[in-house]
C-alpha atoms as a PDB file:
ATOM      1  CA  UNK A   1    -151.796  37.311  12.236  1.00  0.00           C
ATOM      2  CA  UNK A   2    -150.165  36.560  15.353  1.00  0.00           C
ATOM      3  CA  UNK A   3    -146.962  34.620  15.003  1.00  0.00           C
ATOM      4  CA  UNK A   4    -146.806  33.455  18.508  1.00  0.00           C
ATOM      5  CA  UNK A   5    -149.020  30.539  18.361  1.00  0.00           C
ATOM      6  CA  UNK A   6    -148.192  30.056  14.786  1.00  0.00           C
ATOM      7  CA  UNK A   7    -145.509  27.466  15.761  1.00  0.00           C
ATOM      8  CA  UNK A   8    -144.210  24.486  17.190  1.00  0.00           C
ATOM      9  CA  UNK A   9    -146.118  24.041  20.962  1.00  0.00           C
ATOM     10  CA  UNK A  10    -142.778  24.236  22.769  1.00  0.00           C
ATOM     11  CA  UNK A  11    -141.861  28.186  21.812  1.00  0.00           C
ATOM     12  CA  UNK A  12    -145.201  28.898  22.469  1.00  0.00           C
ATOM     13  CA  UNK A  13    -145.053  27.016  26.254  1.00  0.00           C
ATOM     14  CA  UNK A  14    -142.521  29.351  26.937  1.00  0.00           C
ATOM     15  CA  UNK A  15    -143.276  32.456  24.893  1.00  0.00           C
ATOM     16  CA  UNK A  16    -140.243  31.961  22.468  1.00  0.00           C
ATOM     17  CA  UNK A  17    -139.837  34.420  19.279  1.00  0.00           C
ATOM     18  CA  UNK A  18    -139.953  31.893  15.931  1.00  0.00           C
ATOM     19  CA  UNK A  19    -137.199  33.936  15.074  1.00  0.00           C
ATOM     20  CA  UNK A  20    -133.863  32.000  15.918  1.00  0.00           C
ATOM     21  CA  UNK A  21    -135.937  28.426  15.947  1.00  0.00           C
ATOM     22  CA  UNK A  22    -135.015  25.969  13.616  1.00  0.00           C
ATOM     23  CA  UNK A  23    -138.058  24.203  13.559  1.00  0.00           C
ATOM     24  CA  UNK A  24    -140.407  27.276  13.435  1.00  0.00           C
ATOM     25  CA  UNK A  25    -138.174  28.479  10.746  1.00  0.00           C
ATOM     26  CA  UNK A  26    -138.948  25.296   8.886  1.00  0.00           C
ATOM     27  CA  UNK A  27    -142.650  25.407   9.513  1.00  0.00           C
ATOM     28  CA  UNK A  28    -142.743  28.846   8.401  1.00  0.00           C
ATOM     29  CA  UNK A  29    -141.212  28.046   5.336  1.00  0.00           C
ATOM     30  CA  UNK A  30    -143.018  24.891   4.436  1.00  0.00           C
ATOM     31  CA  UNK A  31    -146.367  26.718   5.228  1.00  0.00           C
ATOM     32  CA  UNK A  32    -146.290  30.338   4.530  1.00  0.00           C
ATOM     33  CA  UNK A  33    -149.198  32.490   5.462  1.00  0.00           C
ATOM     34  CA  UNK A  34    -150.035  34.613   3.023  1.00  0.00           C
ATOM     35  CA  UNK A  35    -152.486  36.636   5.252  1.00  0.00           C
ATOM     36  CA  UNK A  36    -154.852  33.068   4.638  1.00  0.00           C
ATOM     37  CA  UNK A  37    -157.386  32.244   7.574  1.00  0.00           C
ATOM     38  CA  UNK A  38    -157.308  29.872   9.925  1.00  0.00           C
ATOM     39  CA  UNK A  39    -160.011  27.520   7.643  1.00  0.00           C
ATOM     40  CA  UNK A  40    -157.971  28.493   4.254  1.00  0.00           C
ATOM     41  CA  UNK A  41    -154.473  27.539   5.814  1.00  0.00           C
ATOM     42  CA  UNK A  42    -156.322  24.213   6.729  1.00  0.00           C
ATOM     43  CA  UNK A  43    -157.639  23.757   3.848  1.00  0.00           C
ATOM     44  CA  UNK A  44    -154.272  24.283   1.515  1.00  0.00           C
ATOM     45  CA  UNK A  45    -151.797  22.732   4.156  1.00  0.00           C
ATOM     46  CA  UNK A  46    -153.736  19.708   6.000  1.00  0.00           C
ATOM     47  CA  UNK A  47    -157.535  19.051   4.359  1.00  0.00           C
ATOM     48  CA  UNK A  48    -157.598  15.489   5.591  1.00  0.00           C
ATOM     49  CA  UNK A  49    -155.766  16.269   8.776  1.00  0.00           C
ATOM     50  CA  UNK A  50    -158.904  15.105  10.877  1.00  0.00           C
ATOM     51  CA  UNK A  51    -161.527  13.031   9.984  1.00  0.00           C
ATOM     52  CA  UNK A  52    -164.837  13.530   9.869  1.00  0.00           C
ATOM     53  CA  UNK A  53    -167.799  11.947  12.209  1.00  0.00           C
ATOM     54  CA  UNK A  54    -170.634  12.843  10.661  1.00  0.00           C
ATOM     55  CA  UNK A  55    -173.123  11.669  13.484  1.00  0.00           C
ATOM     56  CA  UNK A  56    -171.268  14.224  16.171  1.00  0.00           C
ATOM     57  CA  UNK A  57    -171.399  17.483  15.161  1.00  0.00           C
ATOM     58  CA  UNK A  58    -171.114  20.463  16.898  1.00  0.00           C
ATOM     59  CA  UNK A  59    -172.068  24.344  15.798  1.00  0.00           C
ATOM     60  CA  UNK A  60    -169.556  26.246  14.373  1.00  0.00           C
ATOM     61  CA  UNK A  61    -170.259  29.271  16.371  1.00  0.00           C
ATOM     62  CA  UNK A  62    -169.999  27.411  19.427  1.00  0.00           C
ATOM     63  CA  UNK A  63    -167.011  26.287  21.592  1.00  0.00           C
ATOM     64  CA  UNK A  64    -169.047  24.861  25.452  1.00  0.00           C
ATOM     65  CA  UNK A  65    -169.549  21.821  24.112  1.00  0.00           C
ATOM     66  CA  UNK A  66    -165.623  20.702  23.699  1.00  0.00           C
ATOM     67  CA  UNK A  67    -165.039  23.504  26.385  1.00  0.00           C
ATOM     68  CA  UNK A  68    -167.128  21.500  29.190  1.00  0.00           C
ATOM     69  CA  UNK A  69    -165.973  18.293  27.808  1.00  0.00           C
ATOM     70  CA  UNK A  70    -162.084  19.488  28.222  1.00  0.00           C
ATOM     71  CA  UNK A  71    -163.120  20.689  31.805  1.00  0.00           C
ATOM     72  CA  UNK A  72    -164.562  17.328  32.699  1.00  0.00           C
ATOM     73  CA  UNK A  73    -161.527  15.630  31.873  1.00  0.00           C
ATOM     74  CA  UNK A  74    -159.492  18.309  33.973  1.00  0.00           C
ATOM     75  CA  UNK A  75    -162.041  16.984  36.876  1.00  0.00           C
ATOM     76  CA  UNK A  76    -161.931  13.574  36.073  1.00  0.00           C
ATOM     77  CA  UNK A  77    -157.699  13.034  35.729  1.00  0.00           C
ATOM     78  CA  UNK A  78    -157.208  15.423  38.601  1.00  0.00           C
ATOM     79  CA  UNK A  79    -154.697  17.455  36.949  1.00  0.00           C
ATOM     80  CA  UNK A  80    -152.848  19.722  39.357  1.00  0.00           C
ATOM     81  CA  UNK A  81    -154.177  23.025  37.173  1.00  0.00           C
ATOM     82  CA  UNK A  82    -156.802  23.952  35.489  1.00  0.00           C
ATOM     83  CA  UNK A  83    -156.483  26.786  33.064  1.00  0.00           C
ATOM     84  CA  UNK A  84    -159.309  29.019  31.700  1.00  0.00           C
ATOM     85  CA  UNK A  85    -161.371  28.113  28.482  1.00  0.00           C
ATOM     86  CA  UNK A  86    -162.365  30.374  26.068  1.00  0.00           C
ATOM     87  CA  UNK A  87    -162.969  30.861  22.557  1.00  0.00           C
ATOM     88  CA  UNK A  88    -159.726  31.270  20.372  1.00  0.00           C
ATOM     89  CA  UNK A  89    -158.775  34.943  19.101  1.00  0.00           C
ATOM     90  CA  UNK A  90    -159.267  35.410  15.572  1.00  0.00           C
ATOM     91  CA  UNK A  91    -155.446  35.603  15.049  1.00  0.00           C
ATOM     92  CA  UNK A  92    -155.776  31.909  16.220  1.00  0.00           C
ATOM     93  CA  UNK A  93    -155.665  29.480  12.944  1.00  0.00           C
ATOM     94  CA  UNK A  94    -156.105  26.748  15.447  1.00  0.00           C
ATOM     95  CA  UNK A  95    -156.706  25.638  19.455  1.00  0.00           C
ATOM     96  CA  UNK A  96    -154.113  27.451  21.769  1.00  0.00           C
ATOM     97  CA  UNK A  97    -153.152  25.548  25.154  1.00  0.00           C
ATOM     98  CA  UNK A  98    -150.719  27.062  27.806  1.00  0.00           C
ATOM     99  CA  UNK A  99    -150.973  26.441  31.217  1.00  0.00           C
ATOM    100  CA  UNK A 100    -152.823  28.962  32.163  1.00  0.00           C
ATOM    101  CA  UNK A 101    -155.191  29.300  29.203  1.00  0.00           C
ATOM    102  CA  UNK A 102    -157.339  27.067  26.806  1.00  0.00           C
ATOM    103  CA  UNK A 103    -158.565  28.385  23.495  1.00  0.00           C
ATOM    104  CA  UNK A 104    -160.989  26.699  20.961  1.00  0.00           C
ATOM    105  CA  UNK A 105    -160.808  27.417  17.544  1.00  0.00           C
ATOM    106  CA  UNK A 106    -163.882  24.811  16.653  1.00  0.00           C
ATOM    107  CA  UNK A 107    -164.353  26.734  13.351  1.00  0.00           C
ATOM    108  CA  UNK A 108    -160.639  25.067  12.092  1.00  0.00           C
ATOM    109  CA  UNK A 109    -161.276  22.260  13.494  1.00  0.00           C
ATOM    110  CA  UNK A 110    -164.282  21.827  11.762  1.00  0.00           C
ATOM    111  CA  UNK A 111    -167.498  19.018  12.533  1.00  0.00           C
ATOM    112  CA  UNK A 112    -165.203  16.574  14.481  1.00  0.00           C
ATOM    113  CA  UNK A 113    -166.211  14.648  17.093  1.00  0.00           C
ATOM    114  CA  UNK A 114    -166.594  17.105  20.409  1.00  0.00           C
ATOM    115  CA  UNK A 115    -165.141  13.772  22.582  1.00  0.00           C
ATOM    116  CA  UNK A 116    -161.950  13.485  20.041  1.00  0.00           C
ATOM    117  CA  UNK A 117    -161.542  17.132  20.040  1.00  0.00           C
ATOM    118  CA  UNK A 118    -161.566  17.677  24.123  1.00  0.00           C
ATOM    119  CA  UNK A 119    -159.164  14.539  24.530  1.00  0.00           C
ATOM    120  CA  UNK A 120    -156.821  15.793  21.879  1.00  0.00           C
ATOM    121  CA  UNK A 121    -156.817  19.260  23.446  1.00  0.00           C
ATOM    122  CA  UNK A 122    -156.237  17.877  26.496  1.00  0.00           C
ATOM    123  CA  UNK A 123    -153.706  15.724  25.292  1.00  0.00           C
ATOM    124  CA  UNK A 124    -151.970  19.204  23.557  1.00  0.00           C
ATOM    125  CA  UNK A 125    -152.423  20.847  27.670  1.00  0.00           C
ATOM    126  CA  UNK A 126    -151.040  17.573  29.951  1.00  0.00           C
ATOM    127  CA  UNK A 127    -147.439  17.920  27.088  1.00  0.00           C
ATOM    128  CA  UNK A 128    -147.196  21.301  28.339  1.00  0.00           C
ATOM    129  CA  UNK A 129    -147.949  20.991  32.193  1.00  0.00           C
ATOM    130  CA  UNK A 130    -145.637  17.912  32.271  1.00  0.00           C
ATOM    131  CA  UNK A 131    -142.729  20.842  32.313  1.00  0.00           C
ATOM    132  CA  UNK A 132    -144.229  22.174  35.426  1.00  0.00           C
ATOM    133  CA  UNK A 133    -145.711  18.467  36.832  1.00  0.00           C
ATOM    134  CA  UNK A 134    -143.622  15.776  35.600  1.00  0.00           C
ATOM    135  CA  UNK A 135    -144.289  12.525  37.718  1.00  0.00           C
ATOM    136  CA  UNK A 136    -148.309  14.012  38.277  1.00  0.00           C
ATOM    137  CA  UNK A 137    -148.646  13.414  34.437  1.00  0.00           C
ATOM    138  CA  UNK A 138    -146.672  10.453  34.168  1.00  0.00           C
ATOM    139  CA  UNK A 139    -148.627   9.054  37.079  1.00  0.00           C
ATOM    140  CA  UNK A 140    -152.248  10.222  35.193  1.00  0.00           C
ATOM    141  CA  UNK A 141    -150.538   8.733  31.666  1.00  0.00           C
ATOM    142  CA  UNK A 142    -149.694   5.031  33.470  1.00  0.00           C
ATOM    143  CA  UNK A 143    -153.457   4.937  34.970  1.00  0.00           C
ATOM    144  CA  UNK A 144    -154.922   6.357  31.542  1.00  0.00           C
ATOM    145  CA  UNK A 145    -152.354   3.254  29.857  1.00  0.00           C
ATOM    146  CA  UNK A 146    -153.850   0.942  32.487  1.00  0.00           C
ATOM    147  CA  UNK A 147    -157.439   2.135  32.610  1.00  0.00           C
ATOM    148  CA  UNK A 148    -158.279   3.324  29.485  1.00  0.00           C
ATOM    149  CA  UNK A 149    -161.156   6.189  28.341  1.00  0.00           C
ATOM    150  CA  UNK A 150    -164.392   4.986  30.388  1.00  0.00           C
ATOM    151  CA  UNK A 151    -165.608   7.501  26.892  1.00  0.00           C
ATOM    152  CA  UNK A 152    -164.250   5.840  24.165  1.00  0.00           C
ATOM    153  CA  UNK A 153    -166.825   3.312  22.230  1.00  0.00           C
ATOM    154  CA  UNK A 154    -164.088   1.524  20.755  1.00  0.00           C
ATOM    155  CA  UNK A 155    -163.202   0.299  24.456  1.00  0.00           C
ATOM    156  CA  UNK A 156    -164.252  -3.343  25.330  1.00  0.00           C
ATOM    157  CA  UNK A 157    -166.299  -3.651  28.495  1.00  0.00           C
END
């Protein structure tokens, strides 16, 4: 497995060895690999780690469903980049974000909802480009704060 986007997002943001990191250190302890896949470390470390929506699901095999709904919100928030979207590698137990690149791993993630899924990634990709666009993300946080997601069904019209 690939250790690089085994741990904490911040090493992998800027393509730190675990080695030397205190917290990767600590995650790798906590949660040894033991050549597991992605869906097995899930499974032993976090099974209720996301919940379930039953009425949303999307194919396992499949990533353009989350991957067009993580694009739209690139589109819709005007974010000064917007990195490539693929499927994740299979050294990937989970989604990857960097700047530059987006990878889905919807087989660890599992039958979540696609809509919770391309927010959270996106949430995962606006942390990272905050260290490149500060005040652009703070300014698209305060109108998210202010406006809310014209998506979510919990929102009151």
């Amino acid at each position: 497995m690939n250790e690089m986007h085994l741990h904490h997002p911040w090493c992998n943001f800027f393509h730190r060895p675990r080695k030397g990191c205190h917290q990767c250190e600590g995650l790798f302890k906590s949660y040894p690999l033991d050549g597991q896949t992605s869906p097995q470390l899930v499974a032993r470390y976090f099974p209720d780690a996301i919940p379930v929506n039953p009425s949303k699901k999307i194919p396992m095999n499949s990533y353009s469903v989350v991957a067009q709904k993580f694009r739209t919100l690139c589109e819709r928030y005007k974010v000064s980049t917007t990195p490539s979207v693929g499927p994740a590698f299979a050294s990937d137990p989970c989604d990857y974000t960097g700047l530059e690149e987006v990878r889905l791993n919807v087989e660890a993630a599992g039958d979540i909802d696609p809509d919770y899924h391309a927010r959270h990634v996106f949430g995962h990709f606006l942390c990272g480009l905050h260290e490149r666009d500060p005040d652009g993300v703070a300014d698209l946080i305060a109108h998210l704060l202010a406006q809310g997601d014209p998506d979510d069904p919990s929102r009151s019209s």
